[in-house]
PDB file of N, CA and C in Angstrom:
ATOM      1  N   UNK A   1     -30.672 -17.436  10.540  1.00  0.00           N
ATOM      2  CA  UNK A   1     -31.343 -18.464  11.297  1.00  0.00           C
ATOM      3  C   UNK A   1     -32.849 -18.178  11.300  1.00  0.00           C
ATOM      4  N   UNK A   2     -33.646 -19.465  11.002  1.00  0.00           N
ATOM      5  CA  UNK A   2     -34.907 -19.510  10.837  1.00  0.00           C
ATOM      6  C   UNK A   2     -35.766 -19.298  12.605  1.00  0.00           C
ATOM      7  N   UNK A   3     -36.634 -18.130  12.297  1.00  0.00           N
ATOM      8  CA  UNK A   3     -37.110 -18.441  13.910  1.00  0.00           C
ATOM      9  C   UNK A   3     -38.476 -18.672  13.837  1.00  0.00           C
ATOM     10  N   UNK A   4     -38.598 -19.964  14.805  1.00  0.00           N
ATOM     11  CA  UNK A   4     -40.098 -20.985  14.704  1.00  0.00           C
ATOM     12  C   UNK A   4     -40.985 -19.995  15.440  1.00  0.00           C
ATOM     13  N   UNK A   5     -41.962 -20.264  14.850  1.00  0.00           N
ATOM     14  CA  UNK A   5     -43.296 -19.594  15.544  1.00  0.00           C
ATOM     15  C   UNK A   5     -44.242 -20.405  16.181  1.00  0.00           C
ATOM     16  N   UNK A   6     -43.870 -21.339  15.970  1.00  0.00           N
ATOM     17  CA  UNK A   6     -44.848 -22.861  16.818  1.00  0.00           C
ATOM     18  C   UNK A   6     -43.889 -23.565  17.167  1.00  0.00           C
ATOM     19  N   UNK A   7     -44.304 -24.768  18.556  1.00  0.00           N
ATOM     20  CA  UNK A   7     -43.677 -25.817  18.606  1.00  0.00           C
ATOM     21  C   UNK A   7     -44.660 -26.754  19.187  1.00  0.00           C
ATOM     22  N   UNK A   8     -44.159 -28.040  18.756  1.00  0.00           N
ATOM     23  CA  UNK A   8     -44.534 -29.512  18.603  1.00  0.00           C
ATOM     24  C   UNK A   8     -44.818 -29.294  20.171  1.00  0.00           C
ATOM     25  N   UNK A   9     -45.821 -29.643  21.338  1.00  0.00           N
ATOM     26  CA  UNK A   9     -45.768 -30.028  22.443  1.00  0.00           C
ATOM     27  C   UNK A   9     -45.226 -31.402  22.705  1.00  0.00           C
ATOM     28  N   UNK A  10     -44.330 -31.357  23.846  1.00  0.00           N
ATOM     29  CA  UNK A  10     -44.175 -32.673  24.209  1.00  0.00           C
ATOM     30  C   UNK A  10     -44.556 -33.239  25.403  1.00  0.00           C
ATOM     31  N   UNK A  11     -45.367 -33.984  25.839  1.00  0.00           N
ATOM     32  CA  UNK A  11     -45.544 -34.706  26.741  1.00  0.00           C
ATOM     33  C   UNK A  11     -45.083 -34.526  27.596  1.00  0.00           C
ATOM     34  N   UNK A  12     -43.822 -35.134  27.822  1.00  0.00           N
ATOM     35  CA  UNK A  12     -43.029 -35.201  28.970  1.00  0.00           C
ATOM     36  C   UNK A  12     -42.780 -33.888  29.419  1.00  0.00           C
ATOM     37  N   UNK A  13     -43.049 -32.941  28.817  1.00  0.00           N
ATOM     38  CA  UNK A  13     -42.941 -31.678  29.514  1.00  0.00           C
ATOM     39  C   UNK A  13     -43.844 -31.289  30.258  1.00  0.00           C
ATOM     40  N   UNK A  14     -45.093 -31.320  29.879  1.00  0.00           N
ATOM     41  CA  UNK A  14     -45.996 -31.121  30.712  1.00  0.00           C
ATOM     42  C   UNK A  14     -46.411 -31.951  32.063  1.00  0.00           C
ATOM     43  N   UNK A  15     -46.769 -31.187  32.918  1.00  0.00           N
ATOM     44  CA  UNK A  15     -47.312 -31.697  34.656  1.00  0.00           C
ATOM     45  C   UNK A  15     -48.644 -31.450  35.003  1.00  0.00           C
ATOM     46  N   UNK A  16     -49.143 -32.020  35.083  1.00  0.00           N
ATOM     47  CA  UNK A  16     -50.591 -32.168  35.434  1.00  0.00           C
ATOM     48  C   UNK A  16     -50.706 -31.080  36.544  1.00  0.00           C
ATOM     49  N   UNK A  17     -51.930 -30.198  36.919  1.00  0.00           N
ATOM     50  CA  UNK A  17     -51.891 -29.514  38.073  1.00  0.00           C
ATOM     51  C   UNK A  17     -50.778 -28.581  37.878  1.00  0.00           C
ATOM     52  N   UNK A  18     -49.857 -28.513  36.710  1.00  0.00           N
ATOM     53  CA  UNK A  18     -49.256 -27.218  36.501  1.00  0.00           C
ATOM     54  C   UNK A  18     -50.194 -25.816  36.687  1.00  0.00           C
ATOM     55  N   UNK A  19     -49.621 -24.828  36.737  1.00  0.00           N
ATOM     56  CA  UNK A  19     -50.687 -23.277  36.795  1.00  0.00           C
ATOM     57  C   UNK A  19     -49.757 -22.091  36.090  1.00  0.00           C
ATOM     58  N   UNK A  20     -49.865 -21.674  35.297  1.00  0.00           N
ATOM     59  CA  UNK A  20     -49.140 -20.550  35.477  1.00  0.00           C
ATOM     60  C   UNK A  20     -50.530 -19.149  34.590  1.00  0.00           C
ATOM     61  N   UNK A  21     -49.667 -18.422  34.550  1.00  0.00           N
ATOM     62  CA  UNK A  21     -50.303 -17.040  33.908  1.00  0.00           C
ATOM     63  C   UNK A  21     -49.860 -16.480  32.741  1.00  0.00           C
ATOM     64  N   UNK A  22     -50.070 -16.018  31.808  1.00  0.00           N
ATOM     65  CA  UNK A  22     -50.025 -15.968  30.385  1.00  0.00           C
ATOM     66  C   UNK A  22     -48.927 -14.832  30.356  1.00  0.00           C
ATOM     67  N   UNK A  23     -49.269 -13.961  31.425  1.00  0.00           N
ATOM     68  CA  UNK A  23     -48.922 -12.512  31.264  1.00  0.00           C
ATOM     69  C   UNK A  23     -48.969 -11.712  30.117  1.00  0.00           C
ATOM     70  N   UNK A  24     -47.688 -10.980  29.371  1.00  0.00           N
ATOM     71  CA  UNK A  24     -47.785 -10.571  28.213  1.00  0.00           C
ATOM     72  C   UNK A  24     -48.004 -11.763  26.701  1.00  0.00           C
ATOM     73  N   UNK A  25     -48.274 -12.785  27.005  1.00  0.00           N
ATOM     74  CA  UNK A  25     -48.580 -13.492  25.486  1.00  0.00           C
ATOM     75  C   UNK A  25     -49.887 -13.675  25.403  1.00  0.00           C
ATOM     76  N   UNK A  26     -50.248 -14.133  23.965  1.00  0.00           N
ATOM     77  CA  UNK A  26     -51.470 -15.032  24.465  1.00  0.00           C
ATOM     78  C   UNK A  26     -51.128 -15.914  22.930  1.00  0.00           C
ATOM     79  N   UNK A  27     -52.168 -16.823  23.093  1.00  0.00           N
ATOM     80  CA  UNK A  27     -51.358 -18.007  22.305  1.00  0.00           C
ATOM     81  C   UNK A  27     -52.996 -19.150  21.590  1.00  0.00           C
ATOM     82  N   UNK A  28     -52.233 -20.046  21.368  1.00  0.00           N
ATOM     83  CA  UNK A  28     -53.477 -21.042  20.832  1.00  0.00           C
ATOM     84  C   UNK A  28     -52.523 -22.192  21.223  1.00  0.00           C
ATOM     85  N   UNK A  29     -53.748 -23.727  21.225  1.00  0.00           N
ATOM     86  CA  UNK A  29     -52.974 -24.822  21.155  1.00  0.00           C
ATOM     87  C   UNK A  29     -54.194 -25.857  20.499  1.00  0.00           C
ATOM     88  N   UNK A  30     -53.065 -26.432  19.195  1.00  0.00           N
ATOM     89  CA  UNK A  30     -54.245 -27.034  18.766  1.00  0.00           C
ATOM     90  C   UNK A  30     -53.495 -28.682  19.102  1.00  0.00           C
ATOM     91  N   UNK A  31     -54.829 -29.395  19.435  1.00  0.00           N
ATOM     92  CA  UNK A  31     -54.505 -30.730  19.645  1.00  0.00           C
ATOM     93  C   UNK A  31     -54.409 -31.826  18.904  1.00  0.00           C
ATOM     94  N   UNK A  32     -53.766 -31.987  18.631  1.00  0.00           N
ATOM     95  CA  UNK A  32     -53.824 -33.385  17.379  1.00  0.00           C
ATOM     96  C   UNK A  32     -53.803 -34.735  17.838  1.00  0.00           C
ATOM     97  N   UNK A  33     -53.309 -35.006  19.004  1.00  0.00           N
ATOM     98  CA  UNK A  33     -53.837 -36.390  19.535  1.00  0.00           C
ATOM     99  C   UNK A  33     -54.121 -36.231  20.890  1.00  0.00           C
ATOM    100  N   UNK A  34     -54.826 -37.468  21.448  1.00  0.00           N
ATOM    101  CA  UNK A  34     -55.002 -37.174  22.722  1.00  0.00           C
ATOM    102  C   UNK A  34     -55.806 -35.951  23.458  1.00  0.00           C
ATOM    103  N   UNK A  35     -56.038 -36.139  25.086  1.00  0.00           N
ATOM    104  CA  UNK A  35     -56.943 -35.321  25.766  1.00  0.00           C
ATOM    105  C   UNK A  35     -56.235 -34.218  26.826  1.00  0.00           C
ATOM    106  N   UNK A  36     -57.049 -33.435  27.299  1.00  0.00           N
ATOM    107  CA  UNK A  36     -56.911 -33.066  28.405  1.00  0.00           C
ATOM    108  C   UNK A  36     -58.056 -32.192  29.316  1.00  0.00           C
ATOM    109  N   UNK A  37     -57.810 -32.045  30.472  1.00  0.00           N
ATOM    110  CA  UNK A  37     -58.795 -31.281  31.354  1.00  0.00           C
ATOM    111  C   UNK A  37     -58.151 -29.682  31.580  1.00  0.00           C
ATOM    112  N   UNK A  38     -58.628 -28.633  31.428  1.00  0.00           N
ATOM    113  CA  UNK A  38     -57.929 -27.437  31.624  1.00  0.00           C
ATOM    114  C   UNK A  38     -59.045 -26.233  32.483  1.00  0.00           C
ATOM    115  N   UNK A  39     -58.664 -26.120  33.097  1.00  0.00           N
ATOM    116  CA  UNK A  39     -59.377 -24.654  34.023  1.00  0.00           C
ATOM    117  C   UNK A  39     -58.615 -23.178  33.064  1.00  0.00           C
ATOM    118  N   UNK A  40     -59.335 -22.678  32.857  1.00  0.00           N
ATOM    119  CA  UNK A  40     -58.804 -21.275  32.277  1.00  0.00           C
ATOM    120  C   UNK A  40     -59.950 -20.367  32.958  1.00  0.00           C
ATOM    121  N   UNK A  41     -58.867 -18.911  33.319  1.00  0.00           N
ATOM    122  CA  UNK A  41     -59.515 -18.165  34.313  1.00  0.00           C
ATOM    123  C   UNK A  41     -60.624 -19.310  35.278  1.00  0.00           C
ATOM    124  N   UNK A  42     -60.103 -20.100  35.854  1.00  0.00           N
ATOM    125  CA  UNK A  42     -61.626 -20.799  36.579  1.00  0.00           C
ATOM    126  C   UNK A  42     -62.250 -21.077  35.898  1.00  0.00           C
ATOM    127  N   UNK A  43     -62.527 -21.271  34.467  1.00  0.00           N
ATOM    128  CA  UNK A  43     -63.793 -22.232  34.052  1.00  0.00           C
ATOM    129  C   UNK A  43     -63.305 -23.791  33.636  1.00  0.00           C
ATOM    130  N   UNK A  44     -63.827 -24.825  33.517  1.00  0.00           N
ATOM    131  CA  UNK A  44     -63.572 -25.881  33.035  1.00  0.00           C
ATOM    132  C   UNK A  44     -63.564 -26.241  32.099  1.00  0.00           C
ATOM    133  N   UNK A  45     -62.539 -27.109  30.838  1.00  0.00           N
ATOM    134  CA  UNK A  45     -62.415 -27.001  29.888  1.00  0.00           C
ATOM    135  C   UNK A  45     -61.887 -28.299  29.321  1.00  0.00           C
ATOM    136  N   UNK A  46     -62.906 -29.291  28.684  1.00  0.00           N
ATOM    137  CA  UNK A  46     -62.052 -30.582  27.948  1.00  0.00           C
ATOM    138  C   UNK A  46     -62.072 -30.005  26.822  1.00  0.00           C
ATOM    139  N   UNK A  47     -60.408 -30.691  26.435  1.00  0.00           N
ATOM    140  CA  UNK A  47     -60.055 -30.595  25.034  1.00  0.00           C
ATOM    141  C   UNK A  47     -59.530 -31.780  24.502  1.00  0.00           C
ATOM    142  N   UNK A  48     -59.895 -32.269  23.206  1.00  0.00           N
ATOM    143  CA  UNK A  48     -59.673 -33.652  22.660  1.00  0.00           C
ATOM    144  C   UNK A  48     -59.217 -33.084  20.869  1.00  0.00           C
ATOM    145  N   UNK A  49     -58.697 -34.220  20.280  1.00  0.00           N
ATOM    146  CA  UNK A  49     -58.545 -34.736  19.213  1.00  0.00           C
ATOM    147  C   UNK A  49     -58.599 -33.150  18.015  1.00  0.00           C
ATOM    148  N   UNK A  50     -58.585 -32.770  17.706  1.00  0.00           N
ATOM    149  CA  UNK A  50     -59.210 -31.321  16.619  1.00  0.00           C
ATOM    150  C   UNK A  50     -59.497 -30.052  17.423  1.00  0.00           C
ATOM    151  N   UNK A  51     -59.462 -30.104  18.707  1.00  0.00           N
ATOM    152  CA  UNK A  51     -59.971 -28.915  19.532  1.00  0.00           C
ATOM    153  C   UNK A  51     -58.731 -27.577  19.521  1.00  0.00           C
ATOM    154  N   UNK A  52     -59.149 -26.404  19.299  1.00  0.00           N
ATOM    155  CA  UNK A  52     -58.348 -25.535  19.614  1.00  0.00           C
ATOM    156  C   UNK A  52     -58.818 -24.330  20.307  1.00  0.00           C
ATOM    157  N   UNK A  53     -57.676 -24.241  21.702  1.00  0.00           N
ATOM    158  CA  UNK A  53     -57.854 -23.316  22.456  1.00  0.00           C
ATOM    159  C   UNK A  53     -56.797 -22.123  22.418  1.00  0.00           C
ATOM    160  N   UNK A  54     -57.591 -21.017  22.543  1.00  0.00           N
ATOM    161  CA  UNK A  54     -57.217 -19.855  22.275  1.00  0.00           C
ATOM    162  C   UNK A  54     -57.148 -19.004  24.044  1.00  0.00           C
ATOM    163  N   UNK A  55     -55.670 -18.506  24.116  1.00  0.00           N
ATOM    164  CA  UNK A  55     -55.793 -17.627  25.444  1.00  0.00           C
ATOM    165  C   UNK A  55     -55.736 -16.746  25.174  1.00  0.00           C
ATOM    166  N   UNK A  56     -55.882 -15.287  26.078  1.00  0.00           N
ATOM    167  CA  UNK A  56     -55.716 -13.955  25.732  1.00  0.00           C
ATOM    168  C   UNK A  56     -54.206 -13.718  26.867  1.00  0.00           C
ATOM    169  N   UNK A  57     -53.396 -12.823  26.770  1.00  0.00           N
ATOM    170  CA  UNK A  57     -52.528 -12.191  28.201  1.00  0.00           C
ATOM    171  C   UNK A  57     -53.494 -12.091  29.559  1.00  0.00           C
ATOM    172  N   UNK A  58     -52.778 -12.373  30.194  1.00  0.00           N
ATOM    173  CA  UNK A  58     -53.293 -12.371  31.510  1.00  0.00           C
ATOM    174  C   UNK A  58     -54.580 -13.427  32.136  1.00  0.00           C
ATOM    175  N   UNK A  59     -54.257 -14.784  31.328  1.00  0.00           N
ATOM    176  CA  UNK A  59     -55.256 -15.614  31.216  1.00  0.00           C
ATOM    177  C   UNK A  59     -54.889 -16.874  32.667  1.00  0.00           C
ATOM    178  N   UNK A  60     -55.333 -16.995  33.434  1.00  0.00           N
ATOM    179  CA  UNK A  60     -54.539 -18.413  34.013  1.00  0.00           C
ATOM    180  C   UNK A  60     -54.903 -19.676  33.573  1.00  0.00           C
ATOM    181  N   UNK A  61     -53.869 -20.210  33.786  1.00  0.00           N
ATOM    182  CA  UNK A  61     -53.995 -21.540  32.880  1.00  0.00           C
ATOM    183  C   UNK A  61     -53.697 -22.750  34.094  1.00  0.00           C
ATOM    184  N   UNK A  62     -54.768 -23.336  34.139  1.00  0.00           N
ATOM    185  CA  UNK A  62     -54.147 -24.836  35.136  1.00  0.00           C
ATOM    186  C   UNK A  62     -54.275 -26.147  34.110  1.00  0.00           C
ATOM    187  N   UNK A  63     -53.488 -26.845  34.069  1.00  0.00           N
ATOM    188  CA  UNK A  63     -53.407 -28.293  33.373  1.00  0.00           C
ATOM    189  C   UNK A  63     -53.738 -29.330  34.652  1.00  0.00           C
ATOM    190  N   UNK A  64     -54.926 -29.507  34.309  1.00  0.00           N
ATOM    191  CA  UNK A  64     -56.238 -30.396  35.608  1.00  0.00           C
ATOM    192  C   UNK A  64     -55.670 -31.941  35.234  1.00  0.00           C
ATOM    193  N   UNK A  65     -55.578 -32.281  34.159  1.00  0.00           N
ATOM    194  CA  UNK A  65     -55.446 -34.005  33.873  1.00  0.00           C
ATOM    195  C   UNK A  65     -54.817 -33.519  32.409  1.00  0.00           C
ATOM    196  N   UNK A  66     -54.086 -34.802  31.908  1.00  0.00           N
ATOM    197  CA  UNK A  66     -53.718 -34.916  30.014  1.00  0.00           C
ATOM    198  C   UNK A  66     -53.569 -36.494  30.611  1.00  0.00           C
ATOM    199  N   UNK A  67     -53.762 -36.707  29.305  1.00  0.00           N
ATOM    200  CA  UNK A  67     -53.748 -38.159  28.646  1.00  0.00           C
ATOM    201  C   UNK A  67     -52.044 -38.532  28.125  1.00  0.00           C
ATOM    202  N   UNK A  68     -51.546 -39.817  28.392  1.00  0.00           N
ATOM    203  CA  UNK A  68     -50.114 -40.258  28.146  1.00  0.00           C
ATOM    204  C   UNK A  68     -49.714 -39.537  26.952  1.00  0.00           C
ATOM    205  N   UNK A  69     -50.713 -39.596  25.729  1.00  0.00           N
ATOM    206  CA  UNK A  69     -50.661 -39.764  24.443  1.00  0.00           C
ATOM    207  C   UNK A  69     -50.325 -38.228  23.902  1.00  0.00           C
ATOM    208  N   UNK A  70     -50.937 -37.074  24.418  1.00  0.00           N
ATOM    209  CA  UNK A  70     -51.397 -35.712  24.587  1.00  0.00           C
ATOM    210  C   UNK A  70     -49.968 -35.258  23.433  1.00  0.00           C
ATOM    211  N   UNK A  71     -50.667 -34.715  21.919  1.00  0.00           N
ATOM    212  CA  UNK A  71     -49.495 -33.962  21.122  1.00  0.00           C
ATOM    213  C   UNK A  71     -50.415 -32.944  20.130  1.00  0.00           C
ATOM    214  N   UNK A  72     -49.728 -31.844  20.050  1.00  0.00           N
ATOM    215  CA  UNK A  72     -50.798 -30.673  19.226  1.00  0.00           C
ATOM    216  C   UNK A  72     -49.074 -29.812  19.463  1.00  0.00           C
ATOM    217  N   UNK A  73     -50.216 -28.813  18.772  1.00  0.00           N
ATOM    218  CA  UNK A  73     -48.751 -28.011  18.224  1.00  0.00           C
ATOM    219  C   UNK A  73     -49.339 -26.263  19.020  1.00  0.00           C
ATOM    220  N   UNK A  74     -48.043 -25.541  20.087  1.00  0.00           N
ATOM    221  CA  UNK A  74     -48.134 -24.667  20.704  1.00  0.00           C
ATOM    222  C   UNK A  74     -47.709 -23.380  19.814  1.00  0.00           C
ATOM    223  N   UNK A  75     -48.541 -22.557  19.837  1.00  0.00           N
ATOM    224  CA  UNK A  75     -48.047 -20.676  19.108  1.00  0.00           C
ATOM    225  C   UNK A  75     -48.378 -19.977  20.671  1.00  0.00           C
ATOM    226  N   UNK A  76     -47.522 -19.315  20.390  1.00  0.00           N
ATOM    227  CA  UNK A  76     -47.725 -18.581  21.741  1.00  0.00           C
ATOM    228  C   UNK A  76     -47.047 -16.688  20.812  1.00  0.00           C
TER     229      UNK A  76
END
């Protein structure tokens, strides 16, 4: 059995005002459609269309706003 190293984000999974903490991973997410607003460690962060964000472990992550449309592909 093949084991994925990325996955497709989906929308409906995500919650706005979600928070969590990276702990032991750290990851990238690149966006291929659509927006969003993100606080990492406390700073503020739009990401749109081609943008890719990179976390380290122990990073917090809040999802501030996304857009209906919001799809990029998660490595963690």
């Amino acid at each position: 059995m093949e084991q994925e190293y990325y996955q497709v984000l989906d929308a409906k999974q995500l919650i706005a005002n979600h928070a969590t903490v990276s702990q032991n991973k750290c990851g990238l997410f690149l966006c291929r459609k659509g927006d969003a607003d993100l606080l990492l460690n406390n700073r503020s962060f739009h990401i749109d269309t081609g943008t890719l964000c990179l976390y380290t472990p122990y990073t917090f992550i809040r999802i501030v706003r996304h857009s209906d449309d919001i799809e990029g592909y998660l490595l963690e």
